[in-house]
Protein backbone atom coordinates (compact mmCIF):
# COMPACT_ATOMS: atom_id res chain seq x y z
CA UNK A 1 80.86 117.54 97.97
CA UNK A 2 83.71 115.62 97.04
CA UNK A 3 86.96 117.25 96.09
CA UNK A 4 89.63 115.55 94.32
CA UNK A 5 93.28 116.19 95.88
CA UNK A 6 96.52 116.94 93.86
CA UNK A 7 99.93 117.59 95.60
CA UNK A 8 97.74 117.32 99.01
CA UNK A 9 95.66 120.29 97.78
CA UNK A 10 92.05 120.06 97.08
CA UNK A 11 90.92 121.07 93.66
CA UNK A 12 88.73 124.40 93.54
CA UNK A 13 85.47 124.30 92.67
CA UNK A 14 86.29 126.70 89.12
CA UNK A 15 88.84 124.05 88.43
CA UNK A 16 86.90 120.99 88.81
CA UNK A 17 84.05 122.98 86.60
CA UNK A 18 87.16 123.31 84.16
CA UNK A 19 88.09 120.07 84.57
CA UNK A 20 84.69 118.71 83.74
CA UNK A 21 84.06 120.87 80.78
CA UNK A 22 87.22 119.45 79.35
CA UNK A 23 86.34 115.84 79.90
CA UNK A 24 82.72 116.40 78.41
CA UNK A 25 84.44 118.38 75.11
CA UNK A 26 86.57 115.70 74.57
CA UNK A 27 84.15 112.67 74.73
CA UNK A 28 82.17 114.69 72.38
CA UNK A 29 85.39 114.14 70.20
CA UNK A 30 85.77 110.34 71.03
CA UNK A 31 82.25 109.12 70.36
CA UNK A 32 82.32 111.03 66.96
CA UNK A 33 81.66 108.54 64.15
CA UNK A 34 81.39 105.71 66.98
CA UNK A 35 78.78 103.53 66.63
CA UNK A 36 79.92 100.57 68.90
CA UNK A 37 80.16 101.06 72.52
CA UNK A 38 82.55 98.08 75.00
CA UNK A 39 82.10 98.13 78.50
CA UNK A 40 84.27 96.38 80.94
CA UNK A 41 81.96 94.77 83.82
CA UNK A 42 83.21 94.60 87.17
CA UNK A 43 83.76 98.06 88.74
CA UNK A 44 82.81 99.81 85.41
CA UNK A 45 78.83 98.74 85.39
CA UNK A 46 78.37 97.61 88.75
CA UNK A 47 80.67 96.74 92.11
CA UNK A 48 81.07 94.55 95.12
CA UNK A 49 78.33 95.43 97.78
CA UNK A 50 80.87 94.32 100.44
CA UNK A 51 84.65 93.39 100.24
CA UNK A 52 85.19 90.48 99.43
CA UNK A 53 87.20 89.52 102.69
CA UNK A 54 83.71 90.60 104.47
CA UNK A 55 81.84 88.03 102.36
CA UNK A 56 83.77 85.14 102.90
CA UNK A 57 84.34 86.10 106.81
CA UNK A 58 80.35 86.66 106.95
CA UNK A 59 79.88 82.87 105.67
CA UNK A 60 82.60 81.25 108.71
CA UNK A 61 80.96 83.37 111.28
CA UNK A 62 77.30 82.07 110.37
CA UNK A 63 78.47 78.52 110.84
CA UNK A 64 80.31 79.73 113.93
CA UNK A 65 83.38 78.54 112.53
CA UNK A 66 85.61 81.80 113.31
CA UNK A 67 86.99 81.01 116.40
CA UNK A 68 90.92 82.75 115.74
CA UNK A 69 88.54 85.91 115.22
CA UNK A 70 89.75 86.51 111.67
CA UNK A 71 89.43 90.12 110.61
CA UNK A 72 88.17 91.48 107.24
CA UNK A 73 91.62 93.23 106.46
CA UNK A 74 93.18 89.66 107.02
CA UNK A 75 90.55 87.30 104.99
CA UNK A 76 90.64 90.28 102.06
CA UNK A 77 94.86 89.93 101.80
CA UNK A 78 94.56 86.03 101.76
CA UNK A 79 91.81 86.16 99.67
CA UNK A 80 93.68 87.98 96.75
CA UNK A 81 96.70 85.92 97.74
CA UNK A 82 94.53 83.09 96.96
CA UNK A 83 93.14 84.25 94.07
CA UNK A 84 96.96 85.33 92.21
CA UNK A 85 98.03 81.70 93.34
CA UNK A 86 95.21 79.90 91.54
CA UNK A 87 95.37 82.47 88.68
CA UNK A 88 98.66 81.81 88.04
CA UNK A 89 97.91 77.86 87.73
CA UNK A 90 94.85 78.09 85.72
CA UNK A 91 94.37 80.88 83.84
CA UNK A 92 90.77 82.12 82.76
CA UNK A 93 89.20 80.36 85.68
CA UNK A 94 90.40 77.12 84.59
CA UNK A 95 89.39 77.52 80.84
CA UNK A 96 92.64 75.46 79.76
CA UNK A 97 91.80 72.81 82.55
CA UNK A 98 89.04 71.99 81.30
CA UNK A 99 87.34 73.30 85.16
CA UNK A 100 84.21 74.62 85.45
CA UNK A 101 83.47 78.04 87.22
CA UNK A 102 82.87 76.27 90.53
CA UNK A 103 85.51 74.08 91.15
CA UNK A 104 87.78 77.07 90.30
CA UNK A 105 86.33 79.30 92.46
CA UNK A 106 86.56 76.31 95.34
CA UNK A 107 90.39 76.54 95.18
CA UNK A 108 90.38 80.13 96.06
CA UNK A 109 87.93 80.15 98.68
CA UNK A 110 89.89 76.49 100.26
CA UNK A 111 93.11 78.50 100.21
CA UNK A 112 91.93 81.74 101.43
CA UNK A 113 90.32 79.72 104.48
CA UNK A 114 93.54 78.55 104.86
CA UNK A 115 95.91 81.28 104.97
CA UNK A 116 93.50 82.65 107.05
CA UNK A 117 93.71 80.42 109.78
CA UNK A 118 91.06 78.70 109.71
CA UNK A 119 91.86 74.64 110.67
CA UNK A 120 91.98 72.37 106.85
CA UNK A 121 89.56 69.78 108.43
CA UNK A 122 87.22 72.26 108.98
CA UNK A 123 87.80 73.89 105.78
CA UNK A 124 87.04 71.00 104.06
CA UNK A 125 84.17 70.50 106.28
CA UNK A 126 82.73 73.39 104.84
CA UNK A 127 83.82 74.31 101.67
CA UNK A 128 81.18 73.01 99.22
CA UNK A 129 78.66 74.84 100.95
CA UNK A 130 80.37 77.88 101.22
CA UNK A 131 81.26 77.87 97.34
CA UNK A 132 78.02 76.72 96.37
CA UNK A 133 76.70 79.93 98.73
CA UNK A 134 78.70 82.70 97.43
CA UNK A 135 79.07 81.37 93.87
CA UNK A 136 75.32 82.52 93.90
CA UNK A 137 75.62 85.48 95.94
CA UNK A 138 78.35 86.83 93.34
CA UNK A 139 75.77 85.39 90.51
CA UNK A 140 73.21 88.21 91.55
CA UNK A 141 72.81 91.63 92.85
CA UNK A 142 73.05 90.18 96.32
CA UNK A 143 76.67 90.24 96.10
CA UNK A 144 76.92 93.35 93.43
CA UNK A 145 75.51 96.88 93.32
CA UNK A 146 74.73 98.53 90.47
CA UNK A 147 76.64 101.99 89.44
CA UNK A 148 73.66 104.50 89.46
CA UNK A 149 74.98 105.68 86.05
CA UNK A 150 75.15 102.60 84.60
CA UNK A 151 71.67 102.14 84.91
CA UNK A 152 71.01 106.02 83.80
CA UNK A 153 73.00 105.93 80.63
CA UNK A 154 72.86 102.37 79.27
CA UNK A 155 69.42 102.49 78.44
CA UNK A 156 69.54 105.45 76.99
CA UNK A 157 72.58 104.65 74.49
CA UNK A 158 70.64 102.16 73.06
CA UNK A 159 67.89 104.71 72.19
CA UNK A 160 70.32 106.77 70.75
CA UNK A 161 71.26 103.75 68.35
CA UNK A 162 74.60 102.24 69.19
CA UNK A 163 75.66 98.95 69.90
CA UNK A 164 76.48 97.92 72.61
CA UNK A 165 78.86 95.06 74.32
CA UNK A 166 80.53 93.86 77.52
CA UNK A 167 84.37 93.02 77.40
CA UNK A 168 84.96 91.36 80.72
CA UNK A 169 87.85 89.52 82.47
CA UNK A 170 85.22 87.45 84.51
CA UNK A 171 83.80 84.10 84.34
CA UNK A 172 80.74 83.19 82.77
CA UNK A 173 78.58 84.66 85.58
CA UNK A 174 78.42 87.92 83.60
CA UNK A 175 75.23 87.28 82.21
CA UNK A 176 73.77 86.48 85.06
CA UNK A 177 74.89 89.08 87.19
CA UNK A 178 73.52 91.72 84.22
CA UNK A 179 69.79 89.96 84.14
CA UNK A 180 69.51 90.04 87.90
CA UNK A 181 70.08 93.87 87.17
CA UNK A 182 67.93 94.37 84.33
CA UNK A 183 70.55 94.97 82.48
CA UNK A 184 71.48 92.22 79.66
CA UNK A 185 68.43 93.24 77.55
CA UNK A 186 70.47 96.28 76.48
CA UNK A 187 73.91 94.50 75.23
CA UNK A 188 74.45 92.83 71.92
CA UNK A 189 76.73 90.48 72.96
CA UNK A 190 78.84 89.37 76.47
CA UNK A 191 82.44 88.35 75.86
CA UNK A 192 84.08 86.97 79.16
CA UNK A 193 87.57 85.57 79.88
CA UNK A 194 86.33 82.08 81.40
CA UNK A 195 84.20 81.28 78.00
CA UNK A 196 87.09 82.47 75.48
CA UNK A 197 90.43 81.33 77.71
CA UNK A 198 91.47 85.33 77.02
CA UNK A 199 91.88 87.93 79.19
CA UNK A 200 92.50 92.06 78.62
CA UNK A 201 94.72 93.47 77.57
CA UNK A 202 95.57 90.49 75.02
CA UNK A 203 94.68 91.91 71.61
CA UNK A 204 92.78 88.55 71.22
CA UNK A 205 89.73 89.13 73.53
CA UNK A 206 89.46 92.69 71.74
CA UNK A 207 89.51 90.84 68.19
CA UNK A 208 86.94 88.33 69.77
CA UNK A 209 84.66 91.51 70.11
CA UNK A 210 85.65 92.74 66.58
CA UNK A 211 83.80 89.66 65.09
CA UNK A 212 81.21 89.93 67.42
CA UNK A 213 80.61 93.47 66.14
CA UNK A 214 81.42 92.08 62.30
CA UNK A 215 78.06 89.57 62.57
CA UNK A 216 76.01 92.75 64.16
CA UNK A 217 77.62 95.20 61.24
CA UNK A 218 78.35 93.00 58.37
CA UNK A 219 79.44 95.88 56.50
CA UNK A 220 83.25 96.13 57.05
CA UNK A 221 83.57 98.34 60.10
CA UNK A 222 86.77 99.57 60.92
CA UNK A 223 88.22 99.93 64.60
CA UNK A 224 87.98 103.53 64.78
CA UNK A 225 84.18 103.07 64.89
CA UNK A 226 84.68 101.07 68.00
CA UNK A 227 84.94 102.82 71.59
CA UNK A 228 86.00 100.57 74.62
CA UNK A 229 85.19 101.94 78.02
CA UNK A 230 86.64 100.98 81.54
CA UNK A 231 88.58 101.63 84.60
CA UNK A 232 91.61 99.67 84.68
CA UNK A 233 94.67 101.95 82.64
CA UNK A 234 96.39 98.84 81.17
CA UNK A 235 93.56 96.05 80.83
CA UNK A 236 90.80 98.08 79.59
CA UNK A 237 92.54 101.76 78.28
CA UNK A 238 95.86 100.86 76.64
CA UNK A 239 94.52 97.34 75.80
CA UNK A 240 91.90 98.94 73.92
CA UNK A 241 94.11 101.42 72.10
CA UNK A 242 96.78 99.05 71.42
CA UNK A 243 94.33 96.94 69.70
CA UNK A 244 92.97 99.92 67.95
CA UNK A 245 90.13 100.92 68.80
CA UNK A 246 89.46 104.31 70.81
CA UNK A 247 89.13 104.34 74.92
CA UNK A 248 87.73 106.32 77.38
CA UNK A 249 89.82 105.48 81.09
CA UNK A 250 86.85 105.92 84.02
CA UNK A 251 88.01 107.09 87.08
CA UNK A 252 85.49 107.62 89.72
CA UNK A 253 86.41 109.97 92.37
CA UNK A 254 86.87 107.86 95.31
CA UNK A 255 87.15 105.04 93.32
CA UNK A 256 89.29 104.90 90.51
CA UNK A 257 93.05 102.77 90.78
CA UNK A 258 93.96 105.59 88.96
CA UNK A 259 94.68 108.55 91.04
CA UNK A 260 97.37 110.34 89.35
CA UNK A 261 95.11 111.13 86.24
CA UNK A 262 91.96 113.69 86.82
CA UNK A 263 92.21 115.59 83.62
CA UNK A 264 92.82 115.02 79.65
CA UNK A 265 96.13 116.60 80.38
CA UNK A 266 96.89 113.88 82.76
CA UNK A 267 95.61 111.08 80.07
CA UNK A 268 97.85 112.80 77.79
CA UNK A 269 100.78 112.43 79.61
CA UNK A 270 100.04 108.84 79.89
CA UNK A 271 99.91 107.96 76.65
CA UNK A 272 102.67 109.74 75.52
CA UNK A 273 104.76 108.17 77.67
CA UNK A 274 103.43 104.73 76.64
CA UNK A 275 103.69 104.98 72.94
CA UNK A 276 103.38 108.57 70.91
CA UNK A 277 102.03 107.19 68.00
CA UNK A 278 98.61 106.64 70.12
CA UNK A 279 98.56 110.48 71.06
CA UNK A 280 97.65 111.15 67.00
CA UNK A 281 96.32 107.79 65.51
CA UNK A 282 93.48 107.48 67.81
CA UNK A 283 91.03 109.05 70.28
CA UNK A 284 90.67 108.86 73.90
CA UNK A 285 89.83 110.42 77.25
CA UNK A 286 88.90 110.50 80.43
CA UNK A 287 85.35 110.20 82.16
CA UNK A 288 84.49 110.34 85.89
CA UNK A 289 80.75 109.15 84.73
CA UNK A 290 79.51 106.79 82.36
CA UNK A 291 76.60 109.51 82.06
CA UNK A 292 79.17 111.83 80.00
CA UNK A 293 78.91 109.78 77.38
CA UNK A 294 75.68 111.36 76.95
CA UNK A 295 74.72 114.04 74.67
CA UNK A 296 74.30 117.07 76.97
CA UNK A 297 71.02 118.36 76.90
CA UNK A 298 69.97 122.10 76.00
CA UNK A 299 67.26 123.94 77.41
C-alpha cells in the first residue's frame, strides 16, 4: 500500500479513509448541476511510458551514435532545457511561426542532442530520422500509457450524460494519441495549444472551450455548469477558476507536482491564499482518481 507522507510521517490508514471520504463528499458537491466535464491530457488521461531523456537516448544508442555514454538523467535536463529555449521563441509549437508540429519538435530534439554532447555533424546526420521516429512514437500509445482510470471512468461519464472535452497545452497530436487509445470516441471536442496559438492558464483557451460547449448546448450555459479537471495547480486548477468555471486539482499519489496538498483542507488553503473571492464564488476540490468523479455505488 502506498502511504502518503506529511512532516516525514506517513498518514494512518483511519486518516487516509478520512481523507478519502472528504474528497469523495466534496466532488459530490462540485459536479452538482455540472453537465460539462474538461480534461487536461498529458499526465491527467494518460502519461509517458518512459522519460523522455530515455526515449531520445534509446534512438542514439540504436544507431550506435552514443559514444560519450550519455545518461538518461543528462539527455532528460537538456531535453527540458531544450524544450524552455524553443518555447520561449515560438510559442504554441510554432503556431505564430507559421511551423508545423515537426519542424518544431526538430529544434528541440537538434538542441537536446546538442547539449548533450553529442557531435552537430552527427546530429544533423541524424535528426530527420530521429524526429520523424519519435514524432510517431509520441503520436501513439507506443510512447504513452494510458491512466487505468481514465479508461474506467470516461466511458462511463458519457453514459451518465455529460459532455465531455479535452483542454490541452499540446500540439495537435492529441487526437491521435486519444484514437490509438480508444479513447476520442468519448469527447465532444479536442482543444489544443498548437491549433489555437493559446496555452492554460490564459483565460482565452478556457473561452475557446466555452464556445465549443455553446455549439454542443446552444441554450445559454453559464460557467458554473462547466467543471475543468487536471493536475497542474496553476495551468489547469486556478486557470480554470479564474476563468470561472469550477476545478477539481488531481494529485496522484506518487505522482502529483503537487505534494503539499492531500486534503480539501490543503486546497483550501490554496485558494485562499490566491484570491478569497474563489473560496465562496465557486466550487472545487481535490481528487487522487479520476474514478471519484463517479457516483459511488450502493449495494
Amino acid at each position: 500500500m502506498n502511504l502518503w507522507k506529511l512532516s516525514g510521517t506517513a498518514f494512518s490508514q483511519n486518516h487516509l479513509v478520512r481523507s478519502y471520504i472528504q474528497m469523495s463528499s466534496n466532488v459530490d458537491s462540485i459536479l452538482k448541476g455540472v453537465d460539462f466535464i474538461l480534461f487536461d491530457a498529458l499526465d491527467t488521461l494518460y502519461k509517458p511510458k518512459t522519460s523522455i531523456g530515455y526515449s531520445y537516448l534509446a534512438f542514439l544508442e540504436k544507431k550506435n551514435a552514443n559514444p560519450q555514454k550519455i545518461t538518461e538523467a543528462t539527455m532528460e535536463s537538456n531535453f527540458l532545457k531544450s524544450f524552455k529555449e524553443v518555447n520561449d521563441k515560438s510559442k504554441s509549437f510554432g503556431f505564430y511561426e507559421g511551423i508545423d508540429d515537426g519542424e518544431w519538435w526538430k529544434r528541440v530534439i537538434r538542441l537536446t542532442y546538442i547539449y548533450s554532447g553529442v557531435e552537430v555533424k552527427v546530429v544533423d546526420s541524424l535528426i530527420d530520422e530521429a524526429t520523424d521516429e519519435l514524432m510517431k512514437a509520441y503520436s501513439s500509445s507506443i510512447g504513452y500509457v494510458v491512466y487505468p482510470d481514465t479508461v474506467s471512468t470516461i466511458p462511463k461519464l458519457k453514459e451518465l450524460g455529460y459532455k465531455i472535452g479535452v483542454v490541452s497545452n499540446s500540439d495537435t497530436r492529441t487526437p491521435l494519441v486519444l484514437k490509438d487509445m480508444n479513447l476520442l470516441s468519448y469527447f465532444d471536442f479536442v482543444i489544443d495549444s498548437a491549433s489555437f496559438g493559446v496555452e492554460k492558464p490564459s483565460p482565452e483557451i478556457f473561452n475557446i472551450a466555452m464556445q465549443k460547449i455553446l455549439n454542443i448546448d446552444g441554450k445559454g450555459i453559464d460557467k458554473s455548469r462547466v467543471l475543468h479537471v487536471g493536475d497542474n495547480l496553476k495551468k489547469d486548477f486556478f486557470g480554470a477558476l479564474s476563468f470561472g468555471f469550477n476545478a477539481a486539482l488531481l494529485c496522484r499519489p506518487g505522482e502529483t507536482p503537487n505534494p503539499s496538498i492531500k486534503t480539501q483542507n490543503d486546497l483550501d488553503l490554496t485558494v485562499g491564499n490566491f484570491d478569497k473571492s474563489l473560496v465562496a464564488s465557486q466550487k472545487f476540490g481535490v481528487i487522487s482518481s479520476l474514478g471519484q468523479l463517479l457516483p459511488v455505488e450502493k449495494n
